[in-house]
Protein backbone atom coordinates (compact mmCIF):
# COMPACT_ATOMS: atom_id res chain seq x y z
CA UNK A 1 4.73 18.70 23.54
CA UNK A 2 3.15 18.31 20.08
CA UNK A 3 1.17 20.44 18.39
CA UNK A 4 -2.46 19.29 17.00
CA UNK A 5 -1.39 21.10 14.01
CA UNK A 6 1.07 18.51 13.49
CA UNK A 7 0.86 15.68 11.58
CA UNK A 8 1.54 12.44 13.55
CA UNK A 9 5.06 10.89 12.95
CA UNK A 10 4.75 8.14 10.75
CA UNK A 11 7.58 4.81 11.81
CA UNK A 12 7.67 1.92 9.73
CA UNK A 13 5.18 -1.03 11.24
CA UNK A 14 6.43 -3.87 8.85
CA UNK A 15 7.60 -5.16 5.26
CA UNK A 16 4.82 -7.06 3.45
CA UNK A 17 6.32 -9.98 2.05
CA UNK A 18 4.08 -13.24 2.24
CA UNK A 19 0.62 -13.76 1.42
CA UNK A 20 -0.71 -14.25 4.93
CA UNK A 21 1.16 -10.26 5.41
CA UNK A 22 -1.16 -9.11 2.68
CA UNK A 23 -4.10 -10.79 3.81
CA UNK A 24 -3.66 -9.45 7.90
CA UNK A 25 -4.24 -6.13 5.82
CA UNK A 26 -7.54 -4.08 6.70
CA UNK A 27 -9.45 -0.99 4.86
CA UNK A 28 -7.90 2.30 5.94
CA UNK A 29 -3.85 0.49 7.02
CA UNK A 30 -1.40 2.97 5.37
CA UNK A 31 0.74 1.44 2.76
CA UNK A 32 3.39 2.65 1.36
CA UNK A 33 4.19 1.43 -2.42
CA UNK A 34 7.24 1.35 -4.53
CA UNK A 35 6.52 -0.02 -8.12
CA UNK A 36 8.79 -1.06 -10.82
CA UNK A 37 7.13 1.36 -13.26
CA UNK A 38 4.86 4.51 -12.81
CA UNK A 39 1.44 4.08 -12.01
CA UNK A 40 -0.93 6.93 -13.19
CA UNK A 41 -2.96 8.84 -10.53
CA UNK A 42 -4.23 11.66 -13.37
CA UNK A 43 -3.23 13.57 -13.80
CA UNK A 44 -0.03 12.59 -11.90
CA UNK A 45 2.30 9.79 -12.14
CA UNK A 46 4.49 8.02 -9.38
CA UNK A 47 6.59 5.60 -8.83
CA UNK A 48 6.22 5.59 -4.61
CA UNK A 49 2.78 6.52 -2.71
CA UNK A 50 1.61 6.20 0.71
CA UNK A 51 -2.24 4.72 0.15
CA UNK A 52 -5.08 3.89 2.66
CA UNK A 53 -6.34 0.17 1.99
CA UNK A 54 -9.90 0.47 0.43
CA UNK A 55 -10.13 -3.67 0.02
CA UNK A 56 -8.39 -6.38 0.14
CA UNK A 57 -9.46 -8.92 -1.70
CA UNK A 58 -8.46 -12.65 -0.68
CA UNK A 59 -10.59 -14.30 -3.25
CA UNK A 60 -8.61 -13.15 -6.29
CA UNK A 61 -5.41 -11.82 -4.15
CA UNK A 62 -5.79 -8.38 -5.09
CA UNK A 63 -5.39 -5.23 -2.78
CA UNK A 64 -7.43 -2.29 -4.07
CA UNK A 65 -5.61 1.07 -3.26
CA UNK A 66 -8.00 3.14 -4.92
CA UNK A 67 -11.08 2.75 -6.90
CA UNK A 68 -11.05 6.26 -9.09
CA UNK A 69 -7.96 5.42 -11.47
CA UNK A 70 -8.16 1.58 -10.64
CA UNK A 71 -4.95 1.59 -8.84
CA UNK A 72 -4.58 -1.88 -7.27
CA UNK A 73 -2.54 -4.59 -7.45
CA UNK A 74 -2.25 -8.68 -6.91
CA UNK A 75 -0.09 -9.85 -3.70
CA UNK A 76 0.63 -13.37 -5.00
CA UNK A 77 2.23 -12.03 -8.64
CA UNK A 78 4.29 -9.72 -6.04
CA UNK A 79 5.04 -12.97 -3.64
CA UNK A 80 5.95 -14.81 -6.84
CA UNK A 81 8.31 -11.90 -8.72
CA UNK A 82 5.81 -10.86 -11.30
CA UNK A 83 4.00 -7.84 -10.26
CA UNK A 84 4.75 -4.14 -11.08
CA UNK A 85 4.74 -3.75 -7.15
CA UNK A 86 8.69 -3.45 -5.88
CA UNK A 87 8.16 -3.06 -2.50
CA UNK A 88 5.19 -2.26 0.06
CA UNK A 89 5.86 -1.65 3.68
CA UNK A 90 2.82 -1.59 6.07
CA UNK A 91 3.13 2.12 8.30
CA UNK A 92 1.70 2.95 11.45
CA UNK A 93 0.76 6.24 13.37
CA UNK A 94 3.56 6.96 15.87
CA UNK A 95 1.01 7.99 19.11
């Protein structure tokens, strides 16, 4: 039995990799980013984060993972091989 205490196992949902991926996305999905180079979270800096979704954007193809240090990035420059973005893998909540 699991505690309450406990954070919930997270499992791997699925790779983003198209454009329709990106736009199935909705505010609060759990993403989990690997970029090329650091992005800066001040006064931190990482190269992999777990973000919630605060927008996604379809009209310019950006998703915005967080509004304070402007951290977001645009799905069709990752799609096409130009984006800082490596990798981003959609997560889910195990139940």
């Amino acid at each position: 039995m699991r505690s309450a205490f406990l954070t919930p196992n997270i499992m791997i949902s699925k790779k983003l990799e198209t454009i329709e991926d990106f736009e199935n996305l909705k505010k609060g999905d759990l993403v989990a980013c690997e970029f090329h180079r650091d992005i800066h979270d001040y006064p931190k800096q990482y190269r992999f984060k777990v973000f919630p979704i605060v927008k996604v954007r379809t009209d310019t193809k950006e998703v915005i993972l967080q509004t304070k240090n402007n951290i977001y990035f645009n799905y069709k420059m990752f799609v096409d091989g130009e984006s800082n973005l490596l990798c981003a893998t959609l997560l889910q909540a195990d139940a």
